[in-house]
Protein backbone atom coordinates (compact mmCIF):
# COMPACT_ATOMS: atom_id res chain seq x y z
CA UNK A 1 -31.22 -20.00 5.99
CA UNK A 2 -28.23 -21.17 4.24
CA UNK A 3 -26.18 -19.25 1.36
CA UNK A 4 -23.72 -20.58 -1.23
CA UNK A 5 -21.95 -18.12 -3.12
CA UNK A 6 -20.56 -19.30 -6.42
CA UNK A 7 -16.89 -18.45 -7.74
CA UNK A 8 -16.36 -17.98 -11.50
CA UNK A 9 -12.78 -17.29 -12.94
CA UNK A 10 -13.14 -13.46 -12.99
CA UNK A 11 -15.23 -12.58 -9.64
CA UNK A 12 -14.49 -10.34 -7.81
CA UNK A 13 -17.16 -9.80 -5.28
CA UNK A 14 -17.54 -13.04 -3.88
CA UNK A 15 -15.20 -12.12 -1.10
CA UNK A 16 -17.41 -8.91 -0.35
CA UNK A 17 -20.26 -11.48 -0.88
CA UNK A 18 -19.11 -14.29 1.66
CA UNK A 19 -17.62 -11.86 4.24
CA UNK A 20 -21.24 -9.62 4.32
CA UNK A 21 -23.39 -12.94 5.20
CA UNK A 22 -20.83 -14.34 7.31
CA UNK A 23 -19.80 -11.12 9.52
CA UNK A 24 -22.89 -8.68 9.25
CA UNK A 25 -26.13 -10.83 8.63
CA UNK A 26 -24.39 -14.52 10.58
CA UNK A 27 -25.59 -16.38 7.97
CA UNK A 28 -23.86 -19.55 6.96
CA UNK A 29 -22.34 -19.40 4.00
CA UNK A 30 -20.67 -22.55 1.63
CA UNK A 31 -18.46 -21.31 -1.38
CA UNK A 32 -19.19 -23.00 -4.79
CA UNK A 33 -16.62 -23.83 -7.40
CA UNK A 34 -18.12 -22.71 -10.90
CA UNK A 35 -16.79 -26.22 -12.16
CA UNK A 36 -18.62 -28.48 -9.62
CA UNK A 37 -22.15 -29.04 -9.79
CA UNK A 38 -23.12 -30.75 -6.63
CA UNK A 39 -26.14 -28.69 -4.33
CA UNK A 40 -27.43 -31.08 -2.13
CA UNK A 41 -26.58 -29.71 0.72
CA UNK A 42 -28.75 -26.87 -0.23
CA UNK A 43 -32.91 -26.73 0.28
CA UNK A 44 -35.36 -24.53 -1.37
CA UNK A 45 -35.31 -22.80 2.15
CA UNK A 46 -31.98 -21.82 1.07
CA UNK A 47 -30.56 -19.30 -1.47
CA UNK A 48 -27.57 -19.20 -4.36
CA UNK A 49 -25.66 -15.90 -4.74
CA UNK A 50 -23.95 -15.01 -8.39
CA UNK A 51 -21.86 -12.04 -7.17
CA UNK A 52 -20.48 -9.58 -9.33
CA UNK A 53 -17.21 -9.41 -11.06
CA UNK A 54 -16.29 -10.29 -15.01
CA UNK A 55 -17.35 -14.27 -14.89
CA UNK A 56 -15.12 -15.86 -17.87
CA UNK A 57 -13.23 -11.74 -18.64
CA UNK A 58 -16.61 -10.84 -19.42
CA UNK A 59 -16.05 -11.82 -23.55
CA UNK A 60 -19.00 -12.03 -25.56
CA UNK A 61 -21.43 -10.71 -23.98
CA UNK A 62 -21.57 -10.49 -20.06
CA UNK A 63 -22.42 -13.46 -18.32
CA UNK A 64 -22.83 -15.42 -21.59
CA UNK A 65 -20.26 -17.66 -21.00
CA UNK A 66 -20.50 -18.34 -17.13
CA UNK A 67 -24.32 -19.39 -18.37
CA UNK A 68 -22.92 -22.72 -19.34
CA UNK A 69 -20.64 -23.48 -16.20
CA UNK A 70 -21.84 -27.00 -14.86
CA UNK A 71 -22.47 -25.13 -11.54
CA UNK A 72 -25.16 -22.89 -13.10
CA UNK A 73 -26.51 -25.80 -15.41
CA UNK A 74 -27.55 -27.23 -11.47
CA UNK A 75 -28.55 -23.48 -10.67
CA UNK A 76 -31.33 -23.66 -12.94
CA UNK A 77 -32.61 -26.89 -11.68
CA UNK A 78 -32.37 -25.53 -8.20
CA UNK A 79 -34.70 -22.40 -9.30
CA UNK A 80 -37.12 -24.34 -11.35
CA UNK A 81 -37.99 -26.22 -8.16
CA UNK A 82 -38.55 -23.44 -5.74
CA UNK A 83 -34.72 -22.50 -4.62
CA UNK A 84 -33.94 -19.24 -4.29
CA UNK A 85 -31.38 -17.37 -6.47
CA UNK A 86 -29.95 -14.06 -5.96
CA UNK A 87 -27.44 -12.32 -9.23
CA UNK A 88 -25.68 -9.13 -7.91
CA UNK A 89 -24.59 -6.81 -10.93
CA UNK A 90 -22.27 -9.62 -13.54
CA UNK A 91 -24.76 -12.48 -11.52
CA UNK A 92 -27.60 -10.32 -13.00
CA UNK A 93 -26.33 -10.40 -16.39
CA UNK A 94 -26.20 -14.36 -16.04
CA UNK A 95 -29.45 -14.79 -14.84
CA UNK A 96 -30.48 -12.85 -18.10
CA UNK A 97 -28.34 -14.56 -20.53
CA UNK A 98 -29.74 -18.38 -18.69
CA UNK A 99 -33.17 -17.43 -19.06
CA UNK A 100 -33.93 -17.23 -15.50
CA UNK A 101 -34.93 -13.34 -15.87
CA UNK A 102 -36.13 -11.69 -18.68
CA UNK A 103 -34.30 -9.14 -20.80
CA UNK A 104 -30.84 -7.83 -20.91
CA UNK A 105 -28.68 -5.92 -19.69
CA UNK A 106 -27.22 -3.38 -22.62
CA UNK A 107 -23.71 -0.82 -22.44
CA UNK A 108 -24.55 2.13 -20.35
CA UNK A 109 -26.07 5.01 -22.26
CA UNK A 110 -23.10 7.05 -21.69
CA UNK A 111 -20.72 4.03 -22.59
CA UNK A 112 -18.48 4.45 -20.16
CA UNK A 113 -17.88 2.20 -17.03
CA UNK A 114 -19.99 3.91 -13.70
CA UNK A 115 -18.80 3.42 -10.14
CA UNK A 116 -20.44 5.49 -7.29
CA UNK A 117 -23.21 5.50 -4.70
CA UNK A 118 -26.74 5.45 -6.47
CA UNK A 119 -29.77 5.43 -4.80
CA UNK A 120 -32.74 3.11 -5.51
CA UNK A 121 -36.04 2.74 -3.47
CA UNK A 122 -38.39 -0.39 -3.48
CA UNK A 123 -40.96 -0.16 -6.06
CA UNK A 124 -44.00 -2.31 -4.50
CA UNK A 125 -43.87 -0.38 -1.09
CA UNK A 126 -45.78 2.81 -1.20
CA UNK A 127 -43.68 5.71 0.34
CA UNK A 128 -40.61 3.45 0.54
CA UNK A 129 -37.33 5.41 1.49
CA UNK A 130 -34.27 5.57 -0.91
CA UNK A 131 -31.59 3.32 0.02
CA UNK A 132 -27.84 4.40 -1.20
CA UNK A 133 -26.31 1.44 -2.51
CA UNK A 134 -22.80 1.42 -4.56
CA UNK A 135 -22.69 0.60 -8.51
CA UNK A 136 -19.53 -0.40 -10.46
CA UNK A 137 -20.88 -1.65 -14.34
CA UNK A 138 -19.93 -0.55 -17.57
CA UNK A 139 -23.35 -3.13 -19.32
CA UNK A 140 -26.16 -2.21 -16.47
CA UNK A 141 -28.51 -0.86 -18.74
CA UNK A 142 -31.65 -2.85 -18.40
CA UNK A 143 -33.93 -3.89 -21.60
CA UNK A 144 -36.71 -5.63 -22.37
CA UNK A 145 -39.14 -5.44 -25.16
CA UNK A 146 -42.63 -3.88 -24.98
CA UNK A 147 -43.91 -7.33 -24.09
CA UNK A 148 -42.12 -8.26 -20.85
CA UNK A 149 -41.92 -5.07 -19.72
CA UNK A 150 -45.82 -4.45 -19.20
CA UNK A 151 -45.48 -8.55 -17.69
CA UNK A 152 -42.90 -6.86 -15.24
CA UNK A 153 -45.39 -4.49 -14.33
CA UNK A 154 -48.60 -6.70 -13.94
CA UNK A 155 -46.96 -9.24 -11.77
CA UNK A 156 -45.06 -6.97 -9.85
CA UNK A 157 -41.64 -8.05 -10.79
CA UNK A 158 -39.89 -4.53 -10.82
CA UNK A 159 -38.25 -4.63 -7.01
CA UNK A 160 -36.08 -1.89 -7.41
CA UNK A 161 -36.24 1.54 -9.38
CA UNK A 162 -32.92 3.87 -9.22
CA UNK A 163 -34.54 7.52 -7.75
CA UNK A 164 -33.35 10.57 -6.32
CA UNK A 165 -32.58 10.97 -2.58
CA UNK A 166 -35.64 12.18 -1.89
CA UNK A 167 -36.99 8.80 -3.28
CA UNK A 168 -38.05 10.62 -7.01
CA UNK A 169 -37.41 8.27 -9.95
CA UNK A 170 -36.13 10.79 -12.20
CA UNK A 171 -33.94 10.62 -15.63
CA UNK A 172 -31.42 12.29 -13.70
CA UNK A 173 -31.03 9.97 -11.31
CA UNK A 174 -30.59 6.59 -13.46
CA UNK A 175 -27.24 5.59 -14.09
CA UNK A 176 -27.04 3.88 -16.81
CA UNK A 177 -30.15 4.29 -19.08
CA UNK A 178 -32.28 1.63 -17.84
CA UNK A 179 -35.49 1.63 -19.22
CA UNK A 180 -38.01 2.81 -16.41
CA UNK A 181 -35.34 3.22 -14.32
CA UNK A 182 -35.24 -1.08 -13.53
CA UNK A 183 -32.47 -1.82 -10.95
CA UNK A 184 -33.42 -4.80 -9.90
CA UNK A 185 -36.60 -7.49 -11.24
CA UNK A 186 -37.45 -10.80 -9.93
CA UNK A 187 -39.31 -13.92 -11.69
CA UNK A 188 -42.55 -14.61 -11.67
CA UNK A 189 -42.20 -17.42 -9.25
CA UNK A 190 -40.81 -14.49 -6.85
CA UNK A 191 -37.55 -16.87 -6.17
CA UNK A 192 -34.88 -15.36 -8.37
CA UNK A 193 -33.71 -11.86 -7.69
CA UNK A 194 -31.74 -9.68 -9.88
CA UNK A 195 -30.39 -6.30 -9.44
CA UNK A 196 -27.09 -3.99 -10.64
CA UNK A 197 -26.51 -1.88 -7.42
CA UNK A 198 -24.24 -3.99 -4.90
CA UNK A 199 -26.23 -4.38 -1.60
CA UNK A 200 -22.79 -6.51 -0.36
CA UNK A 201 -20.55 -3.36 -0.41
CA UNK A 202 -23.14 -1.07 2.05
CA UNK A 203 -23.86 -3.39 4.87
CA UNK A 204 -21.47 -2.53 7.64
CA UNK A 205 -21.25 0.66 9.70
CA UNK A 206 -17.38 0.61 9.17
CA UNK A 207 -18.19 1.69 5.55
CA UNK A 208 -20.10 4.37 6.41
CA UNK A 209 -23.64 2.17 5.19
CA UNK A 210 -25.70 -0.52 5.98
CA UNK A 211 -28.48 0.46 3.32
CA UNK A 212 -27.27 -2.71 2.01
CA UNK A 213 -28.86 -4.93 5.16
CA UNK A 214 -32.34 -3.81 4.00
CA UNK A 215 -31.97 -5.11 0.82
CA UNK A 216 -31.68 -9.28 2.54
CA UNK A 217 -34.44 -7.59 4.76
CA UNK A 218 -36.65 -6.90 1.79
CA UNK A 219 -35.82 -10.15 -0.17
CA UNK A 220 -35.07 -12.83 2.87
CA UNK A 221 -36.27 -11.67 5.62
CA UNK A 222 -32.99 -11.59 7.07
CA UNK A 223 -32.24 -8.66 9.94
């Protein structure tokens, strides 16, 4: 499996990104220029990362201008036919605002930028433990209408849930207000994955975590 990490004006986890797949997982990994638009050295076998950062200073809304880079214009093409896609916290918010995952992602409840360790357990696994996995967002507050949210739940398209330590998805334990305590969703296709929490930044024993490996694990199959 092959990764390509894309590079907006205003990332600044696609280092964290390329170093992760590279070092931890030994993945291969290509860097993308947000201006290019060429993926054919790509297959649906493979997957496109959108790390985090503040893609175009983040004006407007988040990720609303990065949404129209000719790089992302080829992203969606890639995900309509089967490619997988992967937005890490400001690559979330630009899979919302392209239409390639429903909702939005709203100021935190407490409208003030959050950066810590959160935990946040897999919602389709029964007794699944809670993996502690670094935040850093001032607009992670996931919403979605009535409508899509009940979709989430019939097809199964919730991956992640913030929770307690002890794996209990409490108030107290969400972040940012999320509604139902969403970290993470997915399409329906199950081959674009979103999430807030920054698997990139607990993957190597040197930090302390690899909570973060379990998270390609659960997605790629990658160990």
């Amino acid at each position: 499996m092959k990764f390509g990490v894309i590079v907006f004006p205003g990332s600044n986890c696609d280092r964290d990104m390329v170093e992760m797949l590279q070092n931890d997982l030994k993945q291969e990994v290509i860097e993308l220029w947000h201006k290019d638009k060429d993926l054919s050295a790509f297959t649906t076998d493979d997957c496109i990362v959108l790390p985090g950062g503040f893609s175009y200073g983040d004006y407007l809304r988040c990720g609303a201008i990065a949404r129209f880079s000719p790089m992302m214009q080829s992203v969606i093409e890639f995900a309509n036919k089967g490619g997988k896609v992967l937005g890490i916290c400001n690559g979330f918010q630009i899979l919302c605002e392209s239409g390639l995952l429903p909702g939005v992602l709203l100021r935190n409840s407490n409208q003030q930028f959050v950066s810590k360790n959160i935990f946040m357990k897999e919602t389709a696994s029964e007794g699944s433990a809670a993996l502690k996995v670094p935040v850093a967002h001032g607009e992670g507050r996931y919403f979605a209408d009535d409508k899509t949210l009940e979709e989430l739940e019939m097809h199964r398209q919730i991956i992640y849930r913030y929770c307690d330590e002890k794996g209990s998805i409490t108030q107290a334990s969400n972040p940012n207000g999320a509604i139902r305590n969403i970290a993470g969703i997915c399409n329906k296709q199950r081959n674009v994955f979103g999430m807030m929490p920054h698997p990139e930044r607990a993957s190597n024993i040197e930090l302390g975590n690899e909570d973060g490996k379990k998270v390609f694990a659960h997605l790629f199959g990658i160990n």
